[in-house]
Protein backbone atom coordinates (compact mmCIF):
# COMPACT_ATOMS: atom_id res chain seq x y z
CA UNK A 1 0.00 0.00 0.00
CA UNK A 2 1.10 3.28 -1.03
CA UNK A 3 2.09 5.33 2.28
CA UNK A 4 1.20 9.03 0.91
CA UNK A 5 -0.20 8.00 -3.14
CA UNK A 6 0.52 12.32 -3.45
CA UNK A 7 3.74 12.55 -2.88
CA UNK A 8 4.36 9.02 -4.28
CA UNK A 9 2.71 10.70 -7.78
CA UNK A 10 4.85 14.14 -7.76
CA UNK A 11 1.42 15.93 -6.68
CA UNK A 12 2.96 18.70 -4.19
CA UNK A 13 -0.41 20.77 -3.78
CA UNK A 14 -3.95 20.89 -4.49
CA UNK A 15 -5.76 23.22 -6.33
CA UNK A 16 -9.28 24.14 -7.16
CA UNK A 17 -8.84 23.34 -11.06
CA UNK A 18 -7.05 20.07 -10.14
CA UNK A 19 -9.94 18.91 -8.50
CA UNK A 20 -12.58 20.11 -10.60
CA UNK A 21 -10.61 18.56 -13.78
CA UNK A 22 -10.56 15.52 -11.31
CA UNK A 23 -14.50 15.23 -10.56
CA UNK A 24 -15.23 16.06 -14.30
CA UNK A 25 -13.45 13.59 -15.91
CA UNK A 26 -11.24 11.19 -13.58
CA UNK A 27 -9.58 9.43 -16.97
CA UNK A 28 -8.14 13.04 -18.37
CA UNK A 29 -6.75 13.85 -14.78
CA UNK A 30 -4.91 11.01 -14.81
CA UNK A 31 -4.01 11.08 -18.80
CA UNK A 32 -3.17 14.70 -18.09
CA UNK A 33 -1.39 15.37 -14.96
CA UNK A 34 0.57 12.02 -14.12
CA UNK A 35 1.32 10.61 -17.64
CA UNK A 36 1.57 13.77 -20.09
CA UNK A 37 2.37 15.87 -16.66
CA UNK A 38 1.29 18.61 -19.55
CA UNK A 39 2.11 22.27 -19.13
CA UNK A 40 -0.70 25.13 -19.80
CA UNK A 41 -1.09 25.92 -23.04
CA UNK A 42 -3.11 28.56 -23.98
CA UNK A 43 -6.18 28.95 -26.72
CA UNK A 44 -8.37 31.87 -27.78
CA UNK A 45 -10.40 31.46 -25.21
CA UNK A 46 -8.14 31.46 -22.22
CA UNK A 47 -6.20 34.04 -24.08
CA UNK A 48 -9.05 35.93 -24.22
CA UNK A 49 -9.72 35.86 -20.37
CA UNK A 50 -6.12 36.44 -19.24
CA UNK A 51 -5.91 39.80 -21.81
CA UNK A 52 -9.27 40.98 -20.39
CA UNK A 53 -8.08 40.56 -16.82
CA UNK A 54 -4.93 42.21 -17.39
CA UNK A 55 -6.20 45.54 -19.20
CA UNK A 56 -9.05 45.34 -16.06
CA UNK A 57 -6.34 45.09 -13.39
CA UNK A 58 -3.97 47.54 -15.18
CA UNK A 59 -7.88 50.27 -15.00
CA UNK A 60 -8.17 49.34 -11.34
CA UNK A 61 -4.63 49.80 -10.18
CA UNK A 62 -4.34 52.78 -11.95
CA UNK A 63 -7.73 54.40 -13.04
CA UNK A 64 -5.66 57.26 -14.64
CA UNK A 65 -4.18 55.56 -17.46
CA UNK A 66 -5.39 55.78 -20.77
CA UNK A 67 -7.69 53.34 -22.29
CA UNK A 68 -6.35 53.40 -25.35
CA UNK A 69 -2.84 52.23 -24.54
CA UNK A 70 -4.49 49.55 -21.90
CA UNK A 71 -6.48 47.89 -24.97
CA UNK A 72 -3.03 48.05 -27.12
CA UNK A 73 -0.94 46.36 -23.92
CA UNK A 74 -4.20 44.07 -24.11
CA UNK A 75 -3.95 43.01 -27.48
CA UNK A 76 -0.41 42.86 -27.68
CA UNK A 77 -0.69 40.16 -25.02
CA UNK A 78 -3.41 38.25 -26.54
CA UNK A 79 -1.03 37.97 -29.89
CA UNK A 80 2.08 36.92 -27.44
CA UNK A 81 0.05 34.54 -26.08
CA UNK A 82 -1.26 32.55 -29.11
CA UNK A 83 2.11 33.24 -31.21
CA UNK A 84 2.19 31.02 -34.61
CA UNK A 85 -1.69 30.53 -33.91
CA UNK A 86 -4.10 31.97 -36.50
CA UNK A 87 -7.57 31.06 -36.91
CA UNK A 88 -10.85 32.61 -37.26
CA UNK A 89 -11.60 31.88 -34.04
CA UNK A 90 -8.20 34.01 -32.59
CA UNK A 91 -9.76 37.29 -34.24
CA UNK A 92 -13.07 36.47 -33.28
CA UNK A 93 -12.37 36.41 -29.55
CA UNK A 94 -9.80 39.23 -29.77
CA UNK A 95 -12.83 41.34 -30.74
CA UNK A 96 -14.38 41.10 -27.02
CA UNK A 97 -11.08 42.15 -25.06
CA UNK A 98 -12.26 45.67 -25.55
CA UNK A 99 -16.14 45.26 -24.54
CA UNK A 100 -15.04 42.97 -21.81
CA UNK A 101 -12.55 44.82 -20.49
CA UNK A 102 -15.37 48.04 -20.53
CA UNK A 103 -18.05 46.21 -18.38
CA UNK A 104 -16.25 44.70 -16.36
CA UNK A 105 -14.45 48.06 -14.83
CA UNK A 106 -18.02 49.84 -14.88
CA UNK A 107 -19.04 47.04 -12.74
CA UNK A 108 -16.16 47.34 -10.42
CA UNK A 109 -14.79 51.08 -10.15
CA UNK A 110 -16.58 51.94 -7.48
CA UNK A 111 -14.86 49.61 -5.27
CA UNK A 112 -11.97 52.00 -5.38
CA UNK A 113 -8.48 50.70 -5.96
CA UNK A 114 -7.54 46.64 -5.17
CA UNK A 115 -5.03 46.02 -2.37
CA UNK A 116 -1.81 45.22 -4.60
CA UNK A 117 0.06 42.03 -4.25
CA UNK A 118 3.72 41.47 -3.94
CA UNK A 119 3.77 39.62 -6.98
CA UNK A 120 1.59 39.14 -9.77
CA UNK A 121 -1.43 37.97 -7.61
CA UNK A 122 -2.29 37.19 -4.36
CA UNK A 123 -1.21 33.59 -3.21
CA UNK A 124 -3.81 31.90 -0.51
CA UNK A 125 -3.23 28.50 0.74
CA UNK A 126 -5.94 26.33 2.81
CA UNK A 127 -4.92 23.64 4.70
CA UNK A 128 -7.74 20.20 4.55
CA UNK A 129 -6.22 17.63 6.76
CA UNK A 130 -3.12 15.86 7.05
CA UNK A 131 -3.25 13.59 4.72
CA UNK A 132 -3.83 15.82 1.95
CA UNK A 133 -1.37 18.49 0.22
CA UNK A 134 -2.02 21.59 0.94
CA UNK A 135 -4.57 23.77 -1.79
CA UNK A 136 -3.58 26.52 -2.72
CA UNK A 137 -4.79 29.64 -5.15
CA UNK A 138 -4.61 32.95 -6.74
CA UNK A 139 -6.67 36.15 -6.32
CA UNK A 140 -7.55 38.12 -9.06
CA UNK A 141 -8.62 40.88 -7.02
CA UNK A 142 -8.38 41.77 -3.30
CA UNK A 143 -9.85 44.97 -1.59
CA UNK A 144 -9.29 44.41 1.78
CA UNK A 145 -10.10 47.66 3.14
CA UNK A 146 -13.73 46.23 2.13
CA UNK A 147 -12.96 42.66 3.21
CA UNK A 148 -13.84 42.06 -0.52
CA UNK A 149 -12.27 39.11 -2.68
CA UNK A 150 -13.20 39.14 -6.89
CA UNK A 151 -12.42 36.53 -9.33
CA UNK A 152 -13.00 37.70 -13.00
CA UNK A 153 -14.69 35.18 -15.33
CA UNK A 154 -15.06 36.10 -19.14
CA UNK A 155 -17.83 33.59 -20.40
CA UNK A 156 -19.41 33.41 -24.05
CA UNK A 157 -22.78 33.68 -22.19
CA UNK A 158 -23.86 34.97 -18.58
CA UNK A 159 -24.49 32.32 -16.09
CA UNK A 160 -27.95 33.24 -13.84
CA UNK A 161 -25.97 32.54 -10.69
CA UNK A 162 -22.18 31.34 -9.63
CA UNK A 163 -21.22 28.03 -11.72
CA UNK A 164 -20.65 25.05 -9.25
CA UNK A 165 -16.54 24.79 -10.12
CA UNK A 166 -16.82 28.91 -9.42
CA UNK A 167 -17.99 27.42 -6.10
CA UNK A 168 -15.94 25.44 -5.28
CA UNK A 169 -13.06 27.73 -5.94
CA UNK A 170 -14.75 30.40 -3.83
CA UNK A 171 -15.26 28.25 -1.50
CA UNK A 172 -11.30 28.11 -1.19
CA UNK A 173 -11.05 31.65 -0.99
CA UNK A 174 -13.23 32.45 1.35
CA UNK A 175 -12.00 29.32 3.97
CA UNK A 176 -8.83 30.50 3.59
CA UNK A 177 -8.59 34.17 4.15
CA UNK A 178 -12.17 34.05 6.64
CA UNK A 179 -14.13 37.37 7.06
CA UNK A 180 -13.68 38.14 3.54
CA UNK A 181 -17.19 38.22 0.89
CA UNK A 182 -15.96 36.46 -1.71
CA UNK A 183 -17.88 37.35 -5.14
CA UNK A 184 -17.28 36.34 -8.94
CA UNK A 185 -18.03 38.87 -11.68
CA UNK A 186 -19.01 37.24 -14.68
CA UNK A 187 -18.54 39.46 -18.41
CA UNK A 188 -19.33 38.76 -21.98
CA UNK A 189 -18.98 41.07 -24.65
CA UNK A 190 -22.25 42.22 -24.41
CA UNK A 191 -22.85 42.22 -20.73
CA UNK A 192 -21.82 41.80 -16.75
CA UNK A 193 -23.18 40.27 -13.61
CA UNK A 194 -21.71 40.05 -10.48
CA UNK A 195 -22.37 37.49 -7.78
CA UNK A 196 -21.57 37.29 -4.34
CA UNK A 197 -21.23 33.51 -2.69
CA UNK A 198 -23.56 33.21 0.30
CA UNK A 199 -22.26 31.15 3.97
CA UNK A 200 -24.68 28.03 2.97
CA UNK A 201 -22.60 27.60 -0.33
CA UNK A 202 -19.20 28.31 0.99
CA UNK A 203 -20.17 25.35 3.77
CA UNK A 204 -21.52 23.12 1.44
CA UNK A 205 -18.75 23.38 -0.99
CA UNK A 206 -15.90 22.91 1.25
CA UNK A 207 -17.57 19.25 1.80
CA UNK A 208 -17.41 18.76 -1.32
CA UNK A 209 -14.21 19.86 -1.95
CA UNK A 210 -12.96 17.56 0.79
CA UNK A 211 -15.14 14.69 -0.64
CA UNK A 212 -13.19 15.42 -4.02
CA UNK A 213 -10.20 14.95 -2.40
CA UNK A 214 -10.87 12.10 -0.47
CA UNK A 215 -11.99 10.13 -4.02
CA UNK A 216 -8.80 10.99 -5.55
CA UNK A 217 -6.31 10.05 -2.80
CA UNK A 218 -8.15 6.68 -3.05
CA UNK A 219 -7.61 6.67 -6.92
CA UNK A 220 -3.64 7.43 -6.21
CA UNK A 221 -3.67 4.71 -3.92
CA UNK A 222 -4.65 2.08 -6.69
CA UNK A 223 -1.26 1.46 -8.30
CA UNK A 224 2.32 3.11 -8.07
CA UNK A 225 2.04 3.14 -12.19
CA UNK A 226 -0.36 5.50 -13.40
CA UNK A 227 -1.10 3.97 -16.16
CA UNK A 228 -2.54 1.21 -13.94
CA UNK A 229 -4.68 3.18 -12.59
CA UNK A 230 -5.78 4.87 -15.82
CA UNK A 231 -6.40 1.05 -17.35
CA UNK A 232 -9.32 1.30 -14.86
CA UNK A 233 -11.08 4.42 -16.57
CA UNK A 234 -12.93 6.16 -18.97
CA UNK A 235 -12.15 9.08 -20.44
CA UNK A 236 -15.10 11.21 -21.16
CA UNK A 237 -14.22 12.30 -24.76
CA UNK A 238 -18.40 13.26 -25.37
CA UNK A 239 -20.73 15.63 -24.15
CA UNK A 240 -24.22 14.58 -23.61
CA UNK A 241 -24.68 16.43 -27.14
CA UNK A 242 -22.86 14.27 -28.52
CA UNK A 243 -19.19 16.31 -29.14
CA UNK A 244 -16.18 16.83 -28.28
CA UNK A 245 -15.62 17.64 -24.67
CA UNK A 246 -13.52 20.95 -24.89
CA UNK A 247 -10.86 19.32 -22.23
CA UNK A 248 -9.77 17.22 -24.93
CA UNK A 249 -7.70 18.64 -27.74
CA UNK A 250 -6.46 16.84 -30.66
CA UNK A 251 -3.26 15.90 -28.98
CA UNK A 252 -4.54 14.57 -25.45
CA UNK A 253 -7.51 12.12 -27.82
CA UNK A 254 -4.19 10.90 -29.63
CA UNK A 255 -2.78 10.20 -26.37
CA UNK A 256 -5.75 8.73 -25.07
CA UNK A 257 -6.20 6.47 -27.68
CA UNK A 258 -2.72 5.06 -26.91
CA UNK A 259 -3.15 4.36 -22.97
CA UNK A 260 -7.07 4.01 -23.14
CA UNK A 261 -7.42 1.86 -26.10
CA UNK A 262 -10.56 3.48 -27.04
């Protein structure tokens, strides 16, 4: 029996998009983070997000500065970011950094100005038990002369209230820096809604959280050879429409197909 299956599987900490890749789709976790052990790459989409949350952090820290040279810095990163990509779909999303980054600073100016982090954001860590690693995350946003936290989420359409994997990452935030209102603003390119997480889903996802957690230590414990464990699972490559699941791009289903047989 494997003492500590984390440690045994080079899995130093937790975080709330490790275990919401987890619960989603058990088979790509594995595929993903102990046989590929892949590194971020970026798409339009994400892209997209990251440029947006820049120019809106650059606003916020700095309400002064010109808009104009904010968007530039904006799309200058977006282009870094997807360098020797070009699609329709790259100039399609470009097209909302702008909008985006509009709404979502009407919708938070009158905070006032963010608390600034050392570095690039600010790092919170939550301890779960023992036996666990410890989870940690990154703040988009932190005004904590209002005991405020906001994460930023640019979405193709608004959700009508906090998205359950928002939740759970929320629920992260707001257990490990306590007394702080912990609230997600959502924007599209057309509109913005922000939403604060109440005590009854901050409780309720931290159980699950923990629940998550305790299904995939017992996954890690299966086998000392991940691909073992992934010969026991499988991988979620359609929706209930009947496509693609976005998680898997053309070169994880190639490498699926190899350890998965299917």
């Amino acid at each position: 029996m494997i003492k500590d299956p984390f440690e045994h599987h080079g899995i130093e900490h937790l975080s709330a998009s490790q275990l919401v890749q987890f619960a989603r789709d058990p088979a790509h976790y594995v595929l993903d983070r102990l046989i590929l052990k892949s590194q971020f790459k970026a798409n339009p989409y994400t892209a997209r997000g990251q440029a947006a949350e820049s120019a809106l952090a650059e606003k916020l820290f700095d309400p002064k500065k010109d808009d104009e040279i904010i968007i530039k810095e904006a799309h200058e990163k977006y282009h870094k970011d997807l360098l020797f990509q070009e699609s329709e779909l790259k100039d399609k999303q470009k097209e909302l950094i702008e909008p985006m980054y509009n709404l979502s600073y009407d919708a938070l100016k009158d905070y006032g100005v963010p608390t600034r982090p050392n570095q690039f954001q600010h790092k919170i860590t939550l301890d779960i038990g023992k036996e666990f690693p410890e989870i940690i995350g990154y703040l988009d946003f932190w005004w904590q002369q209002h005991n405020v936290i906001v994460d930023l989420k640019t979405a193709s359409s608004l959700p009508k209230s906090i998205k359950e994997d928002h939740r759970w990452q929320g629920s992260i935030y707001a257990a490990a820096e306590k007394g702080n209102e912990v609230r997600f603003c959502y924007v599209t390119g057309k509109g913005c809604n922000v939403y604060a997480l109440t005590k009854k889903q901050i409780t309720q996802s931290l159980k699950e959280v923990k629940w998550v957690a305790k299904k995939l230590q017992k996954i890690l414990r299966v086998s000392q050879d991940p691909e073992e464990i992934a010969a026991l699972l499988i991988p979620r490559y359609l929706n209930a429409y009947g496509g693609l699941n976005y998680w898997w791009d053309a070169e994880s289903r190639e490498a699926g197909r190899k350890i998965f047989g299917i």
